[in-house]
Protein backbone atom coordinates (compact mmCIF):
# COMPACT_ATOMS: atom_id res chain seq x y z
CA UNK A 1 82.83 25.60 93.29
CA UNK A 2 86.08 26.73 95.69
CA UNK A 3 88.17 25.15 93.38
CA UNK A 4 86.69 27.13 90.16
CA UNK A 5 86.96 30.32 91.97
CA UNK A 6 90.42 30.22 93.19
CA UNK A 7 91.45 29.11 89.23
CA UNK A 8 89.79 32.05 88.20
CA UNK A 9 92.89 34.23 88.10
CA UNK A 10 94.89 31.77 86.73
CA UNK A 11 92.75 31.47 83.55
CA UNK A 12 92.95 35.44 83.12
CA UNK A 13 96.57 34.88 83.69
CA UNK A 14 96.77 32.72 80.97
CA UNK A 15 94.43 34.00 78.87
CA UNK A 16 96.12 37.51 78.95
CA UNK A 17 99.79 35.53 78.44
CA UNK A 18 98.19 33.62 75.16
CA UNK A 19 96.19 36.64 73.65
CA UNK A 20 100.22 38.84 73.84
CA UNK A 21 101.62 35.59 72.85
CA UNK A 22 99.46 35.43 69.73
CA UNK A 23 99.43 38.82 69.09
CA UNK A 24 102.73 39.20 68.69
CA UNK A 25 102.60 36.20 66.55
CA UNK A 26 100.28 38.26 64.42
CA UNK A 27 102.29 40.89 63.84
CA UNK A 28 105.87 39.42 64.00
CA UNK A 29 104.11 36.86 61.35
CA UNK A 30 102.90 39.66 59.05
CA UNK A 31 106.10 40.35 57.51
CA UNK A 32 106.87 37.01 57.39
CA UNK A 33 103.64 36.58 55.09
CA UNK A 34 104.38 39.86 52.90
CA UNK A 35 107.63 37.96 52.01
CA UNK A 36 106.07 34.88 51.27
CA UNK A 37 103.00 36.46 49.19
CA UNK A 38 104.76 39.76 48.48
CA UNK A 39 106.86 41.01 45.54
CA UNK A 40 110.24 40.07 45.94
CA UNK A 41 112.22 41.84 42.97
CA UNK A 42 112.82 45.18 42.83
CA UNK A 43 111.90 46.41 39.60
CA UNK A 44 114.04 49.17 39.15
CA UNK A 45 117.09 48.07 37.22
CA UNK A 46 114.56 46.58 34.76
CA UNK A 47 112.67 50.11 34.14
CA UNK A 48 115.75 51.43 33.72
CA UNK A 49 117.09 49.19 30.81
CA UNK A 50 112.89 49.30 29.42
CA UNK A 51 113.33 52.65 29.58
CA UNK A 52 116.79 53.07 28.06
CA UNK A 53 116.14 50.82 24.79
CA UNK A 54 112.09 51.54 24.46
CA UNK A 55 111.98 55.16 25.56
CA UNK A 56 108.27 56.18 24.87
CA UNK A 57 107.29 53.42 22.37
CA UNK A 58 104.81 51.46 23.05
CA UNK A 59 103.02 48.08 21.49
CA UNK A 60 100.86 50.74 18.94
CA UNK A 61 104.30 51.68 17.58
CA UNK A 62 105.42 47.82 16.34
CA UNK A 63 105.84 47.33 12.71
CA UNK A 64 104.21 44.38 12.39
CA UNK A 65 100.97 43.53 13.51
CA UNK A 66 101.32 39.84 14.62
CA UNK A 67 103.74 40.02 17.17
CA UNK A 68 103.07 38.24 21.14
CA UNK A 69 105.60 39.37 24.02
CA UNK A 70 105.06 36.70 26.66
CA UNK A 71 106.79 37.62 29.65
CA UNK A 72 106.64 36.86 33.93
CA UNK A 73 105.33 39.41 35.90
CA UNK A 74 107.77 38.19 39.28
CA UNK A 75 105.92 40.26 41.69
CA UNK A 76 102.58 38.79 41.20
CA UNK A 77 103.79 35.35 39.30
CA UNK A 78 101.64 35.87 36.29
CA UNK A 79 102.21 35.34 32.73
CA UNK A 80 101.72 38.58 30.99
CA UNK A 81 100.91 38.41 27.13
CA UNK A 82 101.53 42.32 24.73
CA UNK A 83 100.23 42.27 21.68
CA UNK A 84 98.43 44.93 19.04
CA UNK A 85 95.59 42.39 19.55
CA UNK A 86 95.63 43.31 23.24
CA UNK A 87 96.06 46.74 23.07
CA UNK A 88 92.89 46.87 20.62
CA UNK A 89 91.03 44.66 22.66
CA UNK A 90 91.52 46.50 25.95
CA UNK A 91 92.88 50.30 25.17
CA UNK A 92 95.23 52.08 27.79
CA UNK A 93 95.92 48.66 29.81
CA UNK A 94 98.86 47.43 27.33
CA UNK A 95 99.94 50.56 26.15
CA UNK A 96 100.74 51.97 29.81
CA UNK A 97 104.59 52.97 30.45
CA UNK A 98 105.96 51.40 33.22
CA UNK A 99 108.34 54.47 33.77
């Protein structure tokens, strides 16, 4: 029992020294994980060539009715599929601007 009372400082000691150690872990570690699961493109220089040769058009305003736009989404690395069908089937979500 004298031995597990004079360790009993120790174990704060080291308790204290891992709970910093691991803190700082944490948040050190959280921008580490934002860039891993995180966007990692800036978008701008593609709204601004969207923007440039689309203007205000959106897929309502295609002349043909059969037309799929498959495209990446590199922020959240998802396919993303525009079509009239789309806009029909769920109104305001493909016909947003991105500008």
């Amino acid at each position: 029992m004298d031995k597990f009372n004079r360790a009993r400082p120790r174990k704060w000691i080291w308790t204290f020294v891992a709970f910093l150690f691991f803190a700082g872990a944490g948040f050190g570690g959280a921008k580490g994980i934002s860039l891993l699961l995180g966007g990692l493109f800036s978008r701008s220089n593609l709204d601004r060539i969207a923007y440039h040769y689309a203007k205000n058009h959106t897929m309502a305003d295609l002349a043909v009715d059969e037309a799929l736009i498959v495209s990446l989404d590199f922020n959240s690395k998802q396919p993303r599929m525009f079509s009239k069908y789309f806009d029909k089937a769920s109104p305001g979500t493909y016909s947003e601007k991105a500008w």
